[in-house]
C-alpha atoms as a PDB file:
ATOM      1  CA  UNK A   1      85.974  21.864-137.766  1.00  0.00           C
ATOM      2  CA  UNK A   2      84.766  19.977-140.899  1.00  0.00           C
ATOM      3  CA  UNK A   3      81.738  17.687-140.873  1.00  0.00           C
ATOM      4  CA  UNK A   4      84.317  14.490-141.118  1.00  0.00           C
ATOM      5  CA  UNK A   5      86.289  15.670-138.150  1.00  0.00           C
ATOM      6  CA  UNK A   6      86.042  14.010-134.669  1.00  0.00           C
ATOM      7  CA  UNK A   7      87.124  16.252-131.948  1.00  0.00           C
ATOM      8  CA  UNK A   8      87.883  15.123-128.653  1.00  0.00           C
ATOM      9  CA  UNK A   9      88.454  17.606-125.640  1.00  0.00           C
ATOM     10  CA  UNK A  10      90.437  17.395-122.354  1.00  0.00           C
ATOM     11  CA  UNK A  11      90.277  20.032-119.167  1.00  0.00           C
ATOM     12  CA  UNK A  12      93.052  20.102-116.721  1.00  0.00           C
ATOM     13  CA  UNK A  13      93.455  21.678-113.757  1.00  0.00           C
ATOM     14  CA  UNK A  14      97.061  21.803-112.236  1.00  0.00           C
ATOM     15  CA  UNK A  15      97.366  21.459-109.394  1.00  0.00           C
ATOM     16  CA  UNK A  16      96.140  18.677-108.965  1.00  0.00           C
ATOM     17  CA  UNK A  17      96.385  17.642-112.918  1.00  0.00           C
ATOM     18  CA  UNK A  18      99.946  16.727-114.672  1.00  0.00           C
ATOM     19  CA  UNK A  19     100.689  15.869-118.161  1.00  0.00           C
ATOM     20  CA  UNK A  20     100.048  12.161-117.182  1.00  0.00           C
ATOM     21  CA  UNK A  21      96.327  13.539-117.918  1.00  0.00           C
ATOM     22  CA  UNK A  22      97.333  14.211-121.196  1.00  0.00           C
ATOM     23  CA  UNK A  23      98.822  10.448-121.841  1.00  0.00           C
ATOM     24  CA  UNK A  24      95.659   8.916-120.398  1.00  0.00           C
ATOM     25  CA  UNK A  25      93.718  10.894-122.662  1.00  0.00           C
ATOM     26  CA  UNK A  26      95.504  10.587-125.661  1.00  0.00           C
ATOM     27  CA  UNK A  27      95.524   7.065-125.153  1.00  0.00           C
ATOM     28  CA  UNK A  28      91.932   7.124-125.226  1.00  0.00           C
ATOM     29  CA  UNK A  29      91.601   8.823-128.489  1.00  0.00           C
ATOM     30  CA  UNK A  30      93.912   6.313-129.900  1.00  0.00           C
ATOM     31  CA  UNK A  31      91.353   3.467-128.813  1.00  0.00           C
ATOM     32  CA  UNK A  32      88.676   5.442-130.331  1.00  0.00           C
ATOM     33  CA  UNK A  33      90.648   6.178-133.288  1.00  0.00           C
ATOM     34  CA  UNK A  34      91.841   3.458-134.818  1.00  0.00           C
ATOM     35  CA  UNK A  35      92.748   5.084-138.230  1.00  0.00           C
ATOM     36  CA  UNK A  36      95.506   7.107-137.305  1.00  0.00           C
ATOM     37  CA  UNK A  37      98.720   5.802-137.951  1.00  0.00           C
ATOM     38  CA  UNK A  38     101.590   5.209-135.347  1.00  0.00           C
ATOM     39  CA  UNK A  39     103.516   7.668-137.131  1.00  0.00           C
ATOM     40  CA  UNK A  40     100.647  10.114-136.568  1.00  0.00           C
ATOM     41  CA  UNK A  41     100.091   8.647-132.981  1.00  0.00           C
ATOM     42  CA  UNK A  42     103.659   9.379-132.005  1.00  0.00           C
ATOM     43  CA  UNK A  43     103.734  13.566-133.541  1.00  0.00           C
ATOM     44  CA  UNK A  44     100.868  13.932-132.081  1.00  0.00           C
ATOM     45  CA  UNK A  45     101.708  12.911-128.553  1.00  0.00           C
ATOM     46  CA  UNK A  46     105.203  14.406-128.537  1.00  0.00           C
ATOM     47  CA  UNK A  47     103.798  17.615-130.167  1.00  0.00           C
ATOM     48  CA  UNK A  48     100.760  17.697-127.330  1.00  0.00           C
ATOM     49  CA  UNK A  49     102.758  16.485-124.174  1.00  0.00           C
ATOM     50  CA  UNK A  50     105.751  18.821-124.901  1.00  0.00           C
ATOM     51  CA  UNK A  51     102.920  22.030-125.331  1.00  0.00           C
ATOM     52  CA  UNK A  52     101.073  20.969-122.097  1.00  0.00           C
ATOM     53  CA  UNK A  53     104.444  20.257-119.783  1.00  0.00           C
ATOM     54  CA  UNK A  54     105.848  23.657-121.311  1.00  0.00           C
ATOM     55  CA  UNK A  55     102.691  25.250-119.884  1.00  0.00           C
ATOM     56  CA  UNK A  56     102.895  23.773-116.575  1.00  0.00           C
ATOM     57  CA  UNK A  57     106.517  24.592-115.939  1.00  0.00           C
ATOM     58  CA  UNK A  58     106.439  28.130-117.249  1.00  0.00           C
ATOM     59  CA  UNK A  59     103.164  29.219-117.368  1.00  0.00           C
ATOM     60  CA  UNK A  60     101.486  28.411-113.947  1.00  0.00           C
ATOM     61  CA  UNK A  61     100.270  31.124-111.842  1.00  0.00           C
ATOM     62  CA  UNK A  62     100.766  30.685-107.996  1.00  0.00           C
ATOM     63  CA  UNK A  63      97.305  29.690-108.252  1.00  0.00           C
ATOM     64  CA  UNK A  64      98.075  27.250-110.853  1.00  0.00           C
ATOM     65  CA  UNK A  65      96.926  26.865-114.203  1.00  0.00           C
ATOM     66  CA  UNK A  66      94.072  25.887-116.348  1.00  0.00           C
ATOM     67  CA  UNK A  67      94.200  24.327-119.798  1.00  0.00           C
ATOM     68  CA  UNK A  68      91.195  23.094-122.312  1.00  0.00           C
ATOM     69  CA  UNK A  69      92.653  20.581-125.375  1.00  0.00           C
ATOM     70  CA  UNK A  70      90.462  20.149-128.244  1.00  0.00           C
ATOM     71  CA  UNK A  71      91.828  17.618-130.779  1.00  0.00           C
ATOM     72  CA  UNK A  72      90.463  16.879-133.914  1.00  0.00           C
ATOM     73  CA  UNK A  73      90.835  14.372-136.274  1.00  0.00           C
ATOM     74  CA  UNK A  74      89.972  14.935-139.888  1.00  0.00           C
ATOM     75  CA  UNK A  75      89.769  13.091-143.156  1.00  0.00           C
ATOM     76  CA  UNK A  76      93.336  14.928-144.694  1.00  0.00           C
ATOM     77  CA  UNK A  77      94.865  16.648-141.294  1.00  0.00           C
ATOM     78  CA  UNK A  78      94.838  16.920-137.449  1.00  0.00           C
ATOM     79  CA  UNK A  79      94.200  20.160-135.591  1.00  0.00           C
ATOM     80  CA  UNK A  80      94.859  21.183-131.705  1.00  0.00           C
ATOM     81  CA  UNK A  81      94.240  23.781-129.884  1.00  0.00           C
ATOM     82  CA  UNK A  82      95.916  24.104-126.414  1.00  0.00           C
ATOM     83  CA  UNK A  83      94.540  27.001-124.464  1.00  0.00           C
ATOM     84  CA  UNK A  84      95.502  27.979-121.104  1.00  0.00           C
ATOM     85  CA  UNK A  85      94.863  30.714-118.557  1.00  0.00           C
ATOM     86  CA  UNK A  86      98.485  31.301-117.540  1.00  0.00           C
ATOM     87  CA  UNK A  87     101.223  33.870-118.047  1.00  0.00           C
ATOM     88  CA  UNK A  88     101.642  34.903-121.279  1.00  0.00           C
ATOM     89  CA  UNK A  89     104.502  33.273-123.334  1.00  0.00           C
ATOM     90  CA  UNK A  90     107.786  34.959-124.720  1.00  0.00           C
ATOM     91  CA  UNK A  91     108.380  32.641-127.671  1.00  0.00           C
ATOM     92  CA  UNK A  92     108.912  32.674-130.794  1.00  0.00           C
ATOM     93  CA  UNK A  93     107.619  29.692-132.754  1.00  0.00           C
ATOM     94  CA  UNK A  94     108.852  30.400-135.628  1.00  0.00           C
ATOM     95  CA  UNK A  95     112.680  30.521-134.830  1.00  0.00           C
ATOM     96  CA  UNK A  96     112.534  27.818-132.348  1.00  0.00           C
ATOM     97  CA  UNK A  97     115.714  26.121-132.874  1.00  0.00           C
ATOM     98  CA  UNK A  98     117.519  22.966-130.787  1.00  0.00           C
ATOM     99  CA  UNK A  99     120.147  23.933-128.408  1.00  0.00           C
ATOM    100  CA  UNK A 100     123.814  22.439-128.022  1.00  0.00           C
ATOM    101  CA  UNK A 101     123.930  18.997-127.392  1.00  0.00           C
ATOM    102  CA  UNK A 102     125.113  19.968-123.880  1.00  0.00           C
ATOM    103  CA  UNK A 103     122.234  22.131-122.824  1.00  0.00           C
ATOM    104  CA  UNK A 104     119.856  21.214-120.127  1.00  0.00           C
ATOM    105  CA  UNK A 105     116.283  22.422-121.339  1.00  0.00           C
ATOM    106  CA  UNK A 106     115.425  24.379-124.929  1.00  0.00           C
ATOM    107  CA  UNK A 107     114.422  21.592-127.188  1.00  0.00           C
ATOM    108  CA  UNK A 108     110.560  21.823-126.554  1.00  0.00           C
ATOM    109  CA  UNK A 109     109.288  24.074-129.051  1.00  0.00           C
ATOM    110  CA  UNK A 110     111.980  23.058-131.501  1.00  0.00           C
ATOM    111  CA  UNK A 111     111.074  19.181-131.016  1.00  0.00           C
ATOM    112  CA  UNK A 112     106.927  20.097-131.643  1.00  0.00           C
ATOM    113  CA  UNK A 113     108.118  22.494-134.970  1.00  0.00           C
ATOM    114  CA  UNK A 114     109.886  19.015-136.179  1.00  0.00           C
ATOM    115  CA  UNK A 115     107.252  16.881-136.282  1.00  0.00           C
ATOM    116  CA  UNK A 116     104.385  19.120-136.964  1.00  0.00           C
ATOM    117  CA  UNK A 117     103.393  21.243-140.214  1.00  0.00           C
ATOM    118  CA  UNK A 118     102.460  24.350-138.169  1.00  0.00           C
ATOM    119  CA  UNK A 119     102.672  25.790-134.483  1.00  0.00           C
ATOM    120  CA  UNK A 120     100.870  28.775-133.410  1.00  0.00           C
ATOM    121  CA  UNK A 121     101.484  30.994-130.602  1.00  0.00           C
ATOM    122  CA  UNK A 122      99.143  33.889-130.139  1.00  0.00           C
ATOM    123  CA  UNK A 123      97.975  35.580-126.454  1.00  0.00           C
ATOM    124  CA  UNK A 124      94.302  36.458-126.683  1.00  0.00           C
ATOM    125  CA  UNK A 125      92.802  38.927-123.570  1.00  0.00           C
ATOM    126  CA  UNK A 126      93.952  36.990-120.855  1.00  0.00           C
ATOM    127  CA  UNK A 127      94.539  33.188-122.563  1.00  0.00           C
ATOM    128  CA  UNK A 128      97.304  31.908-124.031  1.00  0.00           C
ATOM    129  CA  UNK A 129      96.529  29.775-127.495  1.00  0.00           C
ATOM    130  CA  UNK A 130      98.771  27.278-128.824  1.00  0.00           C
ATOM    131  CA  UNK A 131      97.949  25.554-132.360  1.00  0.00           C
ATOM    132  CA  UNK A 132      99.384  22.394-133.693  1.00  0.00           C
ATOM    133  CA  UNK A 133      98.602  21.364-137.384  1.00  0.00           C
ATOM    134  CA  UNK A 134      99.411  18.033-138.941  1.00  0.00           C
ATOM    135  CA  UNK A 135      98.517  16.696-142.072  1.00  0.00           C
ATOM    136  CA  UNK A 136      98.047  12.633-142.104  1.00  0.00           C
ATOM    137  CA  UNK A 137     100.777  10.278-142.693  1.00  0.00           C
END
């Protein structure tokens, strides 16, 4: 993190924490924030809430799942990390693509990689990390 970066950080536990945690949050960074753009504001928010509900649906344990979401907020760019103690992800970022207009579920990853400059995927010991770059609009 740079010296002119903010950073804000969210824990969820789920059970009994949903993505609504997520919106409540992010709409408190927004308050606090008041520089970033609704352009920025919107990204952001799909880019986050589409990472943490992928999470919950696929990557809860029977125990459940634990995620930590640090988002900061620079000068040029906006950086998040989404880290979670679930299964480990079989994704590809990188050729995350929309489905057929018919198709019930698939669009996640390809909806972040559209409105973001750069989505990360990597599995570290026993944690998965997801990181979302943005530069400021």
């Amino acid at each position: 993190m740079t010296a002119s970066a903010a950073e804000h950080t969210l824990a969820l536990s789920c059970p009994p924490d949903d993505v609504s945690a997520v919106h409540e949050f992010l709409a408190g960074v927004w308050q606090r924030e008041p520089s970033v753009s609704v352009e920025d504001r919107i990204a952001l928010e799909l880019a986050i809430v589409e990472l943490t509900s992928n999470v919950i649906e696929h990557g809860t344990r029977p125990e459940g799942v634990s995620c930590r979401l640090r988002l900061e907020i620079g000068a040029d760019r906006f950086a998040a990390l989404l880290s979670d103690d679930g299964v480990a992800a079989t994704v590809d970022t990188e050729s995350a693509e929309l489905p057929d207009g018919l198709a019930e579920s698939g669009r996640g990853l390809a909806l972040v990689r559209m409105v973001v400059d750069d989505l990360r995927y990597e599995r570290i010991a026993d944690e998965n990390r997801w990181t979302v770059l943005r530069a400021r609009h």
